[in-house]
N, C-alpha and C. Protein backbone atom coordinates (compact mmCIF):
# COMPACT_ATOMS: atom_id res chain seq x y z
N UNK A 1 0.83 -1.16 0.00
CA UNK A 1 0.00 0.00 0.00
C UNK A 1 0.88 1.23 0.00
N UNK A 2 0.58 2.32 -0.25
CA UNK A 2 1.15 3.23 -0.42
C UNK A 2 1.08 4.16 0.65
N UNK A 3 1.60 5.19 0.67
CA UNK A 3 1.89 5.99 2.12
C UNK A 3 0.39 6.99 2.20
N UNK A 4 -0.16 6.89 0.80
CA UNK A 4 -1.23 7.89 0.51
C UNK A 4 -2.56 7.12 0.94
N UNK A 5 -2.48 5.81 1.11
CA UNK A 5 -3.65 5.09 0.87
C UNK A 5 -3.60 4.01 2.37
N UNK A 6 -2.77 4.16 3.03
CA UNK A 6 -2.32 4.26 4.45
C UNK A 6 -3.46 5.42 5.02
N UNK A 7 -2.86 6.43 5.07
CA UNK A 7 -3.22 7.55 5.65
C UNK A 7 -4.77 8.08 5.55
N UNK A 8 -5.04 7.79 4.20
CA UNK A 8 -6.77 7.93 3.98
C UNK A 8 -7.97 6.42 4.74
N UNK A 9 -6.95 5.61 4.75
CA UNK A 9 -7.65 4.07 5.41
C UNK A 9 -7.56 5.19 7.12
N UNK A 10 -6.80 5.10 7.42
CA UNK A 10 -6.83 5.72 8.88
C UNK A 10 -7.75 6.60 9.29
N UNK A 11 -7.90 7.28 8.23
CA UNK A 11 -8.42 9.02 8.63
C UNK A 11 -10.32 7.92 8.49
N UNK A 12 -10.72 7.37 7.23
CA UNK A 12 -11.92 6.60 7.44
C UNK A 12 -12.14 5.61 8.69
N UNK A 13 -10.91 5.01 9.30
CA UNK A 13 -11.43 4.41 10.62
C UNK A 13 -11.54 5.49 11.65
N UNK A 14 -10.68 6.56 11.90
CA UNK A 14 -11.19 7.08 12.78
C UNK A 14 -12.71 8.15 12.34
N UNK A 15 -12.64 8.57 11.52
CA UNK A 15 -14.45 8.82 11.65
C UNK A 15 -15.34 7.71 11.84
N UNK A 16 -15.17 6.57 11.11
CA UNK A 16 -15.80 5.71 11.68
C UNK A 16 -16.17 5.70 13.31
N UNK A 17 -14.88 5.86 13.92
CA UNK A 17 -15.05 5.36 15.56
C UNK A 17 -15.72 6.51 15.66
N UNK A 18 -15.51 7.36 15.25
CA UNK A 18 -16.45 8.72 16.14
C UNK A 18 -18.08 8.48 15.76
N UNK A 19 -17.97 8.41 14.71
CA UNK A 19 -19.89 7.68 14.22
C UNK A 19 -20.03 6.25 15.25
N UNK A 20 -19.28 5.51 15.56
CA UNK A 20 -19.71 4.13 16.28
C UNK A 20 -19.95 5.63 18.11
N UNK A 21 -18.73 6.25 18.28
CA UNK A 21 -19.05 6.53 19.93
C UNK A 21 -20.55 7.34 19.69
N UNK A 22 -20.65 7.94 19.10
CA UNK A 22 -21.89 9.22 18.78
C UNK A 22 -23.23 8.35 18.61
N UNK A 23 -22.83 6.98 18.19
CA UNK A 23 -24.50 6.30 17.82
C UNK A 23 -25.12 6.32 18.40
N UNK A 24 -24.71 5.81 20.00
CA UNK A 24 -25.53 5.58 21.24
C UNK A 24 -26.19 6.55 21.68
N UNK A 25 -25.63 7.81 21.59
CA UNK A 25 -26.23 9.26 21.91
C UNK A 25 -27.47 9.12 21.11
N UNK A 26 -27.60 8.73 19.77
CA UNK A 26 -28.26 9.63 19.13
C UNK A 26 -29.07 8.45 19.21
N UNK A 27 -28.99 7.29 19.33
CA UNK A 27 -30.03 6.08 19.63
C UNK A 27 -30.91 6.29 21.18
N UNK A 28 -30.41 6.77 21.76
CA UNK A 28 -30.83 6.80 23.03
C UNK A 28 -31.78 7.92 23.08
N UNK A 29 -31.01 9.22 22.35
CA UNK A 29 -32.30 10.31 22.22
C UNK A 29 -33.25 10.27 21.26
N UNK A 30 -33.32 9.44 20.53
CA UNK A 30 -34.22 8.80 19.54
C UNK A 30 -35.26 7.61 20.18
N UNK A 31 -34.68 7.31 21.10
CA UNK A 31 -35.34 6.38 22.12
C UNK A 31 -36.53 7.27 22.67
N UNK A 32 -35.87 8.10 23.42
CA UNK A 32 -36.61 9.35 24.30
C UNK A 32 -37.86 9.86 23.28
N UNK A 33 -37.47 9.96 21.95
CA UNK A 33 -38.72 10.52 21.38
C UNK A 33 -39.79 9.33 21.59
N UNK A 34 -40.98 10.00 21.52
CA UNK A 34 -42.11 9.04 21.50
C UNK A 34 -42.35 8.69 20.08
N UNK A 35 -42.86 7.72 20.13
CA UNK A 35 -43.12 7.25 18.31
C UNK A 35 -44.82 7.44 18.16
N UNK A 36 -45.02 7.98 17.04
CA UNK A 36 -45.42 8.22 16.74
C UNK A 36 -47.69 7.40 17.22
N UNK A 37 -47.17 6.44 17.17
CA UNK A 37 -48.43 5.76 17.37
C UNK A 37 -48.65 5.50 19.05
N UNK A 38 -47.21 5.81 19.79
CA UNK A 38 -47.26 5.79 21.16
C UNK A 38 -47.61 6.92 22.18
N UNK A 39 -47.90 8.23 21.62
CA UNK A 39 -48.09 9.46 21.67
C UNK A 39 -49.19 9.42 22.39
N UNK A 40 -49.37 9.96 23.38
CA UNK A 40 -51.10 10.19 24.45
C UNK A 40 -51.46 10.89 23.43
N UNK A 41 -52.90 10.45 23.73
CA UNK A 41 -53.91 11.39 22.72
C UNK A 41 -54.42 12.47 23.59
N UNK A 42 -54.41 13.78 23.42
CA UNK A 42 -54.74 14.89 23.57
C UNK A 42 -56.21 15.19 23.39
N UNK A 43 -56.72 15.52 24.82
CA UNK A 43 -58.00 15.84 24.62
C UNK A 43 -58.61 17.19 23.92
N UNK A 44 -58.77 17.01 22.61
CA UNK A 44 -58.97 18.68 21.80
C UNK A 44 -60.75 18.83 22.53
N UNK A 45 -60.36 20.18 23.05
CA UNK A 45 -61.44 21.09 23.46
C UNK A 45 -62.50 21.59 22.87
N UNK A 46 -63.56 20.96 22.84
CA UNK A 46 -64.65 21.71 22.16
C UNK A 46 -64.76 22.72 22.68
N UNK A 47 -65.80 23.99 21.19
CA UNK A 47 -65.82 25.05 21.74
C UNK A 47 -66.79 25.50 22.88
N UNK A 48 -67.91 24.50 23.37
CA UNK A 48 -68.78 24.82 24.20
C UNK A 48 -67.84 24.46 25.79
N UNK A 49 -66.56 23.62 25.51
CA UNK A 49 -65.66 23.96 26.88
C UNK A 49 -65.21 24.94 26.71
N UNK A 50 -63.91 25.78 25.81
CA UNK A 50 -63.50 26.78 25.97
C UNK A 50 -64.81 27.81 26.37
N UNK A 51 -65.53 28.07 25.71
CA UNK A 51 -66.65 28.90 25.91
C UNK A 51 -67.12 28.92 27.50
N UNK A 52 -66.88 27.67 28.46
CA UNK A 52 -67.17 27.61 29.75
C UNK A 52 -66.08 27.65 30.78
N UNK A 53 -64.67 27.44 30.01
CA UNK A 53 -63.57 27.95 30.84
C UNK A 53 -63.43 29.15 30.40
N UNK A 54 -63.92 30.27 29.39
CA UNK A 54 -63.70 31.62 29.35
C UNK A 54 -64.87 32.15 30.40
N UNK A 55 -65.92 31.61 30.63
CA UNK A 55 -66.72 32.09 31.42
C UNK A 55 -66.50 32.15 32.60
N UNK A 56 -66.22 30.86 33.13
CA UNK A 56 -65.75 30.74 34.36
C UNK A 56 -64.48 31.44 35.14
N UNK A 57 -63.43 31.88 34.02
CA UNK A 57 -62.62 32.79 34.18
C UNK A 57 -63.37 34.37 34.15
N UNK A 58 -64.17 34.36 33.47
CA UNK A 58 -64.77 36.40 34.09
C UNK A 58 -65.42 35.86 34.67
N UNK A 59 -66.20 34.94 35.36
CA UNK A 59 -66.93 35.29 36.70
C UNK A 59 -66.20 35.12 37.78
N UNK A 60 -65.01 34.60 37.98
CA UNK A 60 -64.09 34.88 39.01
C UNK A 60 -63.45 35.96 38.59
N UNK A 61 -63.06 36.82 37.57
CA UNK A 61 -62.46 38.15 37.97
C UNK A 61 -63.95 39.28 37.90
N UNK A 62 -64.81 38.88 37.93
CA UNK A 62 -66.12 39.69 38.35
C UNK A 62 -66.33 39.40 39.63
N UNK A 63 -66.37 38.39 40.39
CA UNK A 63 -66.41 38.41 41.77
C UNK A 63 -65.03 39.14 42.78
N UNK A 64 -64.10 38.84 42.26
CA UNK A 64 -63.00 39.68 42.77
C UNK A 64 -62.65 40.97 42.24
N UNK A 65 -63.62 41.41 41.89
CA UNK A 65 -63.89 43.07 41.55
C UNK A 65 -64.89 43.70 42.46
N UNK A 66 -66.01 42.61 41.94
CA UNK A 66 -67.28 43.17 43.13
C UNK A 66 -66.62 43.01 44.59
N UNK A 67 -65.85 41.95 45.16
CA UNK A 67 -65.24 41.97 46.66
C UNK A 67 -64.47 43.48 46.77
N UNK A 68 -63.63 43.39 45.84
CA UNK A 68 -62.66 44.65 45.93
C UNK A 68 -63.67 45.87 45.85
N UNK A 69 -64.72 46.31 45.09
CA UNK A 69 -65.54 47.09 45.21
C UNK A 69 -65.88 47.56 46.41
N UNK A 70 -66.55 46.80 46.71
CA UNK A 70 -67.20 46.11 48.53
C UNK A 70 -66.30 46.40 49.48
N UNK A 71 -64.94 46.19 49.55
CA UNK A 71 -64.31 46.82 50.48
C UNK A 71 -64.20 48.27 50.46
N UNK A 72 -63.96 48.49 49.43
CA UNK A 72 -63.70 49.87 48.75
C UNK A 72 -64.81 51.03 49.52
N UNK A 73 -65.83 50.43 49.47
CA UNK A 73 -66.90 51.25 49.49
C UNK A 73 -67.75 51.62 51.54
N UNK A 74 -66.79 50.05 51.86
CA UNK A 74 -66.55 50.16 53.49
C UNK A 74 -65.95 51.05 53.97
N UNK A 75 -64.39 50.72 53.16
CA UNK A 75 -63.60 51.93 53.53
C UNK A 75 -63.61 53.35 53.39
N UNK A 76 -64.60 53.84 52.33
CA UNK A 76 -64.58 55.06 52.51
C UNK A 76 -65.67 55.62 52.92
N UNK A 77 -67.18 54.52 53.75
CA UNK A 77 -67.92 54.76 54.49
C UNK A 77 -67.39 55.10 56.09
N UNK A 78 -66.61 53.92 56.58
CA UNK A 78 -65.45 54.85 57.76
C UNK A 78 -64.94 55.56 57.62
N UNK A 79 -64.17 55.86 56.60
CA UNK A 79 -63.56 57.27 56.65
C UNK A 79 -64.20 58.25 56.77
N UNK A 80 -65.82 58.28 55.81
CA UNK A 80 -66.43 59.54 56.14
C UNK A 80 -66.85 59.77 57.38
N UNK A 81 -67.29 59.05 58.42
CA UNK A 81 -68.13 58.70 59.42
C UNK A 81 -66.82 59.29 60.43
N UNK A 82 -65.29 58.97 60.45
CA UNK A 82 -64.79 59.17 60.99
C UNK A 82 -64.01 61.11 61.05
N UNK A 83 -64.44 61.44 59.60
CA UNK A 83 -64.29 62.68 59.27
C UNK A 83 -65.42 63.42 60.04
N UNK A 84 -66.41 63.08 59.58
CA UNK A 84 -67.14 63.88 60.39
C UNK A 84 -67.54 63.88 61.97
N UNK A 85 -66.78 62.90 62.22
CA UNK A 85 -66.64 63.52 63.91
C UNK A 85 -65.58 64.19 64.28
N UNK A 86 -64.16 64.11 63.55
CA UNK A 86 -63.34 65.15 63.90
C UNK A 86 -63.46 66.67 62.97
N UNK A 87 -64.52 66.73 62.14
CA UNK A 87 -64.68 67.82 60.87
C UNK A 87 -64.01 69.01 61.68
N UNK A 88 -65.13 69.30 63.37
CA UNK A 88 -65.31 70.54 63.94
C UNK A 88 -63.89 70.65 64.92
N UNK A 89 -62.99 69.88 64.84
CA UNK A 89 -62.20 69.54 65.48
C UNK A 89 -60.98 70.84 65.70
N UNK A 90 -60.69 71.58 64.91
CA UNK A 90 -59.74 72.49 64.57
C UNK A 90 -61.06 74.02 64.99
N UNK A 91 -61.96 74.22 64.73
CA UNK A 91 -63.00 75.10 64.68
C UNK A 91 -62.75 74.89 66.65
N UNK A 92 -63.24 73.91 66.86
CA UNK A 92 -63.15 74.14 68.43
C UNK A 92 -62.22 74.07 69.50
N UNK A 93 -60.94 73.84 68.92
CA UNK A 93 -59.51 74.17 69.73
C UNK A 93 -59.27 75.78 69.36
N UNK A 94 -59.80 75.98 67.88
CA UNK A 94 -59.61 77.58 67.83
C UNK A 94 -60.60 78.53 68.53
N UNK A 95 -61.68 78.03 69.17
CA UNK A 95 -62.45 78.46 69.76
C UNK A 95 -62.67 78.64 71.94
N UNK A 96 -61.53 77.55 71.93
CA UNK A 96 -61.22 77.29 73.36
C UNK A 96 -60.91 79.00 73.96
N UNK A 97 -59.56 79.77 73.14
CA UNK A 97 -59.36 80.92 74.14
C UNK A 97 -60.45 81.71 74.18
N UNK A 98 -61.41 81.73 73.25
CA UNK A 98 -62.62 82.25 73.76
C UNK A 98 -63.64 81.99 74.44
N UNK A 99 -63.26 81.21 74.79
CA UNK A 99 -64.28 80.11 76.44
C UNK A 99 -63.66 80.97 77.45
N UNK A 100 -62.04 80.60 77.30
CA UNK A 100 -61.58 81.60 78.81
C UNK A 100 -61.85 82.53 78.84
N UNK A 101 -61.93 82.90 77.56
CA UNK A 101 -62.41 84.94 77.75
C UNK A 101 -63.49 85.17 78.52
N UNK A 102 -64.44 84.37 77.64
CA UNK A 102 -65.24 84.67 78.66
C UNK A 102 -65.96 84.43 79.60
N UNK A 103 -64.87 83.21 80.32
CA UNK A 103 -65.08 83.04 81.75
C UNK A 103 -64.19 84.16 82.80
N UNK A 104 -63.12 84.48 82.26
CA UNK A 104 -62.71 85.86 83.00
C UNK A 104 -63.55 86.69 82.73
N UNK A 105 -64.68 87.08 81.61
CA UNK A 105 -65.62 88.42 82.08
C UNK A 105 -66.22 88.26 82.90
N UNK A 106 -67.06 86.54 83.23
CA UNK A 106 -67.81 86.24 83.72
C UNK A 106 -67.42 86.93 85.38
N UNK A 107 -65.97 86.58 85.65
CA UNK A 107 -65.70 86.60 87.41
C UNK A 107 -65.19 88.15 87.33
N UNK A 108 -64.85 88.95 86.63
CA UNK A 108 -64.56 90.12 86.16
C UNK A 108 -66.45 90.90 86.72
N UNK A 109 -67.33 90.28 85.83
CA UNK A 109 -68.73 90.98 86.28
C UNK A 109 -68.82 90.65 87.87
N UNK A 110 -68.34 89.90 88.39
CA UNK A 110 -68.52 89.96 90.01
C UNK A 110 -68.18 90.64 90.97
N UNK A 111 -66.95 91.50 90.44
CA UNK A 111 -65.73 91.99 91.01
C UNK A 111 -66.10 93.52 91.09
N UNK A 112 -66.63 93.71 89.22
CA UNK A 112 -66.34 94.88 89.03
C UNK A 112 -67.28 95.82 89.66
N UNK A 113 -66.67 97.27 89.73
CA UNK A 113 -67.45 98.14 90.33
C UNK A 113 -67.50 99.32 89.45
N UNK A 114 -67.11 98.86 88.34
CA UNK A 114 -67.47 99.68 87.37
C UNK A 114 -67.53 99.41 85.51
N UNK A 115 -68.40 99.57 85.15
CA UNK A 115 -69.04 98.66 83.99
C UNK A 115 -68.27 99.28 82.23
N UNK A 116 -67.41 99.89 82.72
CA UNK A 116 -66.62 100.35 81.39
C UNK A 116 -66.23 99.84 81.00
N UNK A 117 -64.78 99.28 81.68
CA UNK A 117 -64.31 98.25 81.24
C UNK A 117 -64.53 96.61 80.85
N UNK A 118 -65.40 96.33 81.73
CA UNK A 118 -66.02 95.29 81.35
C UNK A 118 -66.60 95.15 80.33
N UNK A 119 -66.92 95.81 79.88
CA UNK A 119 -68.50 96.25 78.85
C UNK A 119 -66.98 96.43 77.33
N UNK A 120 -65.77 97.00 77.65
CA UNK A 120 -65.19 97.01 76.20
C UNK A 120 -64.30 95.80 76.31
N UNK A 121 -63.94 94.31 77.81
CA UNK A 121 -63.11 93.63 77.61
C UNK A 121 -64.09 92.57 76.99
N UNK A 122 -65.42 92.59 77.01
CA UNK A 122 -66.53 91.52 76.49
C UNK A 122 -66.62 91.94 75.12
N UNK A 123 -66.72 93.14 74.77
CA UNK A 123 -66.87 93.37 73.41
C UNK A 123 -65.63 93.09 72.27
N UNK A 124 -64.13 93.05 73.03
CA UNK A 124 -62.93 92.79 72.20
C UNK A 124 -63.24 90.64 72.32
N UNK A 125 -63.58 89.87 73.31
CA UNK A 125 -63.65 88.63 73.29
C UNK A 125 -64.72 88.36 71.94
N UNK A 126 -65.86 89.35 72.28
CA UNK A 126 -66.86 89.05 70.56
C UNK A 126 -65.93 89.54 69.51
N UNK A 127 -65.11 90.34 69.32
CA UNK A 127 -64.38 90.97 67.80
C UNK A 127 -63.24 89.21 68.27
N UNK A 128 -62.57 89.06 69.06
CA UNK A 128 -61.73 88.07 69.15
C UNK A 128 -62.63 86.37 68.39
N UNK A 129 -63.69 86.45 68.73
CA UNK A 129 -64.84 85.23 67.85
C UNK A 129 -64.79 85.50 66.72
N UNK A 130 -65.38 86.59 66.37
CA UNK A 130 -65.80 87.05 65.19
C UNK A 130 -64.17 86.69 63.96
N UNK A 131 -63.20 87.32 64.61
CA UNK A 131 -61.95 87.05 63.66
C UNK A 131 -61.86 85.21 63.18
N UNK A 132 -62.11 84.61 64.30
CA UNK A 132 -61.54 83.22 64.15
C UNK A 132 -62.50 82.91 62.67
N UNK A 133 -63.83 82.97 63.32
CA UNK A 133 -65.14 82.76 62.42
C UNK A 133 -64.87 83.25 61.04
N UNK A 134 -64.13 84.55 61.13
CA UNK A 134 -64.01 84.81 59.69
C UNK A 134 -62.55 84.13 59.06
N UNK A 135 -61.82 83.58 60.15
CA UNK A 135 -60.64 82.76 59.22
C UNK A 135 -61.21 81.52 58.69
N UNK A 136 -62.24 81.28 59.40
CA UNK A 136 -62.62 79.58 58.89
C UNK A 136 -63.81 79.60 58.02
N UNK A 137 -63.79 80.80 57.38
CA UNK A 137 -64.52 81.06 55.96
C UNK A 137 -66.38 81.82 55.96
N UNK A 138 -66.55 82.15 57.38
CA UNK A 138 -67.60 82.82 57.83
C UNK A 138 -67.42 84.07 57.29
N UNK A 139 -68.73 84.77 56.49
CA UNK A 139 -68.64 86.35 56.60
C UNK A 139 -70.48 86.61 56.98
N UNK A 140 -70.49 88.48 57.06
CA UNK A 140 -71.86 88.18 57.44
C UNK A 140 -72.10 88.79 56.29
N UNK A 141 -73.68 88.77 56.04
CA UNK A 141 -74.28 89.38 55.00
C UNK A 141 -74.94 90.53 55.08
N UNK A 142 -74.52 91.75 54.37
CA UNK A 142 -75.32 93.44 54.00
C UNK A 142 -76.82 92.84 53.90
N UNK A 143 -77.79 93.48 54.58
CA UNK A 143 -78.85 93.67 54.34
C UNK A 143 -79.46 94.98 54.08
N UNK A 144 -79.44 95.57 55.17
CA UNK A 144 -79.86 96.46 55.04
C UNK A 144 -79.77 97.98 54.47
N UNK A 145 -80.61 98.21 53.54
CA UNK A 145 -80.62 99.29 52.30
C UNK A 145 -80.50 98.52 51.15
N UNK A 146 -80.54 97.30 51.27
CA UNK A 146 -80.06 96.45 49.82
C UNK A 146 -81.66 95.96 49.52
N UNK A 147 -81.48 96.07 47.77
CA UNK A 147 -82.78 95.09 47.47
C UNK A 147 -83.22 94.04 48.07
N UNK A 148 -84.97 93.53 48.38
CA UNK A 148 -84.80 92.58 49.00
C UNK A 148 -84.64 91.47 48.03
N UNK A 149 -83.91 89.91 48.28
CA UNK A 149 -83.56 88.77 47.99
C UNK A 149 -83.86 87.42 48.21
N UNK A 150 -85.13 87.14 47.59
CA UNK A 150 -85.31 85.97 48.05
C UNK A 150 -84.24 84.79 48.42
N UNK A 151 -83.42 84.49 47.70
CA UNK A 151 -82.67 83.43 47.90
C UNK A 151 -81.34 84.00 49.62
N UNK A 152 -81.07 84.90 49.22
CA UNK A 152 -80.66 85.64 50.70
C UNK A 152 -80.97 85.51 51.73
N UNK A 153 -82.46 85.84 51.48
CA UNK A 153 -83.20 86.80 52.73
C UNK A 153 -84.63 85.76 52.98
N UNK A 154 -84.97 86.18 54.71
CA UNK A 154 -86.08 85.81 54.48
C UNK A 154 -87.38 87.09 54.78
N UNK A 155 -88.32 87.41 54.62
CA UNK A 155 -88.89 88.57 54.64
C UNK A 155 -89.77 87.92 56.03
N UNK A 156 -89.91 88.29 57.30
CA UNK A 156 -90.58 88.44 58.26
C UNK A 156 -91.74 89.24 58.64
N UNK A 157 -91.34 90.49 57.72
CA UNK A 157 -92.85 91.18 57.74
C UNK A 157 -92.54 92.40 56.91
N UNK A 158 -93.15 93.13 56.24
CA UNK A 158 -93.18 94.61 55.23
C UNK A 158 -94.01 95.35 56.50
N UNK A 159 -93.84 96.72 56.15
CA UNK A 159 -93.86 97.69 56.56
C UNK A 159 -93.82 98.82 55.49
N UNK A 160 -94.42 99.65 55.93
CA UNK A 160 -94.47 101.06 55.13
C UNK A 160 -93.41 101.99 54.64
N UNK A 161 -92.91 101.86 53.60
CA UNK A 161 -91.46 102.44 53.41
C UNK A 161 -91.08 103.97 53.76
N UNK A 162 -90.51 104.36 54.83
CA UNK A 162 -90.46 105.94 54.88
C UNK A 162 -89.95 106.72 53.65
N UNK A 163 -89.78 106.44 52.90
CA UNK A 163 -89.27 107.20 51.54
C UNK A 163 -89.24 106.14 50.45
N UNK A 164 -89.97 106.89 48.98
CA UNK A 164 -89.82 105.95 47.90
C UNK A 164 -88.58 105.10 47.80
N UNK A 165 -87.96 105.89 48.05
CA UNK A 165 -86.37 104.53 47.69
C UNK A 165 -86.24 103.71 48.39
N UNK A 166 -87.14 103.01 49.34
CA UNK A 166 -86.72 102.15 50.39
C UNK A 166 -87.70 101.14 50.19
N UNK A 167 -88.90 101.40 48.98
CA UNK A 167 -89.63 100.67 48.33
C UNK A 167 -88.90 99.16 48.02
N UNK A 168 -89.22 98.21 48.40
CA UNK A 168 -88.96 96.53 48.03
C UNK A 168 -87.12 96.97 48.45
N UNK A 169 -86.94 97.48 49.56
CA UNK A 169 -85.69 97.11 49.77
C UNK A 169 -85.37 96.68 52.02
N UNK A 170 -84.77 96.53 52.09
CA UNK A 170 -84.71 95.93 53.86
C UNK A 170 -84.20 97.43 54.12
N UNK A 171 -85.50 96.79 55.57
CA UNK A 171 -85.50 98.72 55.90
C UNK A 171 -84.91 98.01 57.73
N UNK A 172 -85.12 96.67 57.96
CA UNK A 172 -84.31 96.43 58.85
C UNK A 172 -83.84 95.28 59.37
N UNK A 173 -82.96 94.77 60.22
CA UNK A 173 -82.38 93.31 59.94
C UNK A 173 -82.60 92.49 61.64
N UNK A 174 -83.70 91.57 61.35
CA UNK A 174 -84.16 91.05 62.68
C UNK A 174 -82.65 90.40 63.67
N UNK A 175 -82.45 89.33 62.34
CA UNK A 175 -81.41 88.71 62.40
C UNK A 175 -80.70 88.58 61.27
N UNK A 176 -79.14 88.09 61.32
CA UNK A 176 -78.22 88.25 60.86
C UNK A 176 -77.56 87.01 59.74
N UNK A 177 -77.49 87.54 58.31
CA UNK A 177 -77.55 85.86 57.45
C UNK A 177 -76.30 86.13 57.22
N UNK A 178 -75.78 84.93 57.29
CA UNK A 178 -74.08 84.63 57.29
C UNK A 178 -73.80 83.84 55.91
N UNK A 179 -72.79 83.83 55.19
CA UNK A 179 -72.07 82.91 54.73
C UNK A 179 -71.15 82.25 54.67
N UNK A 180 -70.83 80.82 54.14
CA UNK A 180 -69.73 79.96 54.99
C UNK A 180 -68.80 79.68 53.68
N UNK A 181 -67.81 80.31 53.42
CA UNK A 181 -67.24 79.68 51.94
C UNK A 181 -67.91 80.44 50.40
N UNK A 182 -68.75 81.29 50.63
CA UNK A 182 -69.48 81.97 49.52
C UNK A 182 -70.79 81.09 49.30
N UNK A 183 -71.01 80.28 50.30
CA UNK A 183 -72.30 79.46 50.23
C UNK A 183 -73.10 79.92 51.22
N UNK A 184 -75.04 80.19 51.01
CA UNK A 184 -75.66 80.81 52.53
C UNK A 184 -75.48 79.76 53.63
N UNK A 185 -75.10 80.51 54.90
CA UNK A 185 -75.35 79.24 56.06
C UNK A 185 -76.84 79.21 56.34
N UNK A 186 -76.93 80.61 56.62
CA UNK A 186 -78.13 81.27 57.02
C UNK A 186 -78.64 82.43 56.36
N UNK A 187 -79.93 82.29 56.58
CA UNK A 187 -81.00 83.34 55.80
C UNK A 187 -81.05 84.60 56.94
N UNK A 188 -81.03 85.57 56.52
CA UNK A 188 -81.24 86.88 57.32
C UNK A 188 -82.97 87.21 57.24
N UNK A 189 -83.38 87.48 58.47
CA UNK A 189 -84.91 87.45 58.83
C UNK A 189 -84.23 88.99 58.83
N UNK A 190 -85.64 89.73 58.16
CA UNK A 190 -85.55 91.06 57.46
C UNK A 190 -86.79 91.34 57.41
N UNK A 191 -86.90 92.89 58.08
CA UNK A 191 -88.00 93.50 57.32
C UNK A 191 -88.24 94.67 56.16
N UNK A 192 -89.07 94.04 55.46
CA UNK A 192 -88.45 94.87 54.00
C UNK A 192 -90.13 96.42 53.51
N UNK A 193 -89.52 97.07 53.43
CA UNK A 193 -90.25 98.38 52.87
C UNK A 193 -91.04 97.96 51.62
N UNK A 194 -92.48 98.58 51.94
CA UNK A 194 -93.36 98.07 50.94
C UNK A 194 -94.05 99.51 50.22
């Protein structure tokens, strides 16, 4: 044999051996496949199942909406319930130094022996109310000389107007209509010129 025909016999046994080591691999994962007629049969889904596993899937994310709703709607029933018992809460700590006020007029009127002062330290405790009232969005309302207003006002009784111009306008103010925020709290009882 020749040195050429040596060397090509060699080079074909060793691929050979590498195809003999590699067979087993590829026999074995050929094993692993399933054949064809050995294959589980797969249960194909009619559409009246899918149609009842799509259903059954939104009525469980419809029930866990309506739950989540449901809490939802707890929670912000306590919260309101709990708001409105502390609403006045700030209104009446700002209102406390005017309790003391005027429990010092009160022992102040026992004392005093003379009604001046008393009479202007009671009247600065009402301007001292009156300020808070107007920080927390209270003002009062003009009546009088102003047209009268139904939605304003309430008319308590007419009277005879002392001069044409006082015709359908408040000639005087029983009581006093406030507003809270630019909204009426209260109606002003008025008597208006007829």
């Amino acid at each position: 044999m020749t040195k050429y025909k040596k060397k090509k016999d060699q080079d074909n046994n060793d691929i050979m051996g590498e195809n003999q080591s590699t067979a087993p691999e590829t026999q074995s994962a050929e094993a692993a496949k399933p054949q064809k007629g050995t294959e589980p049969a797969k249960e194909e889904s009619t559409p009246e199942q899918q149609l009842a596993a799509e259903l059954a899937a939104a009525n469980d994310k419809y029930l866990r909406l309506y739950a989540e709703f449901d809490n939802y709607k707890r929670r912000i029933a306590k919260e309101r319930v709990e708001l409105m018992q502390t609403a006045g809460k700030e209104i009446i700590s700002n209102l406390l130094p005017v309790i003391d006020d005027f429990d010092r007029a009160i022992k102040a009127f026992e004392t005093a022996t003379e009604l001046g002062p008393v009479k202007e330290g009671v009247s600065l405790v009402g301007q001292k109310l009156k300020n808070i009232l107007t920080l927390q969005g209270l003002t009062e309302m003009e009546s009088i000389g102003k047209p009268f207003d139904a939605e304003l006002q309430e008319a308590i009784t007419n009277v005879p107007a002392p001069s044409d111009d006082l015709k359908g306008k408040v000639i005087d103010e029983i009581e006093k209509g406030y507003f809270l925020h630019g909204k009426v709290l209260r109606h002003a009882k008025v008597v208006v010129g007829s």
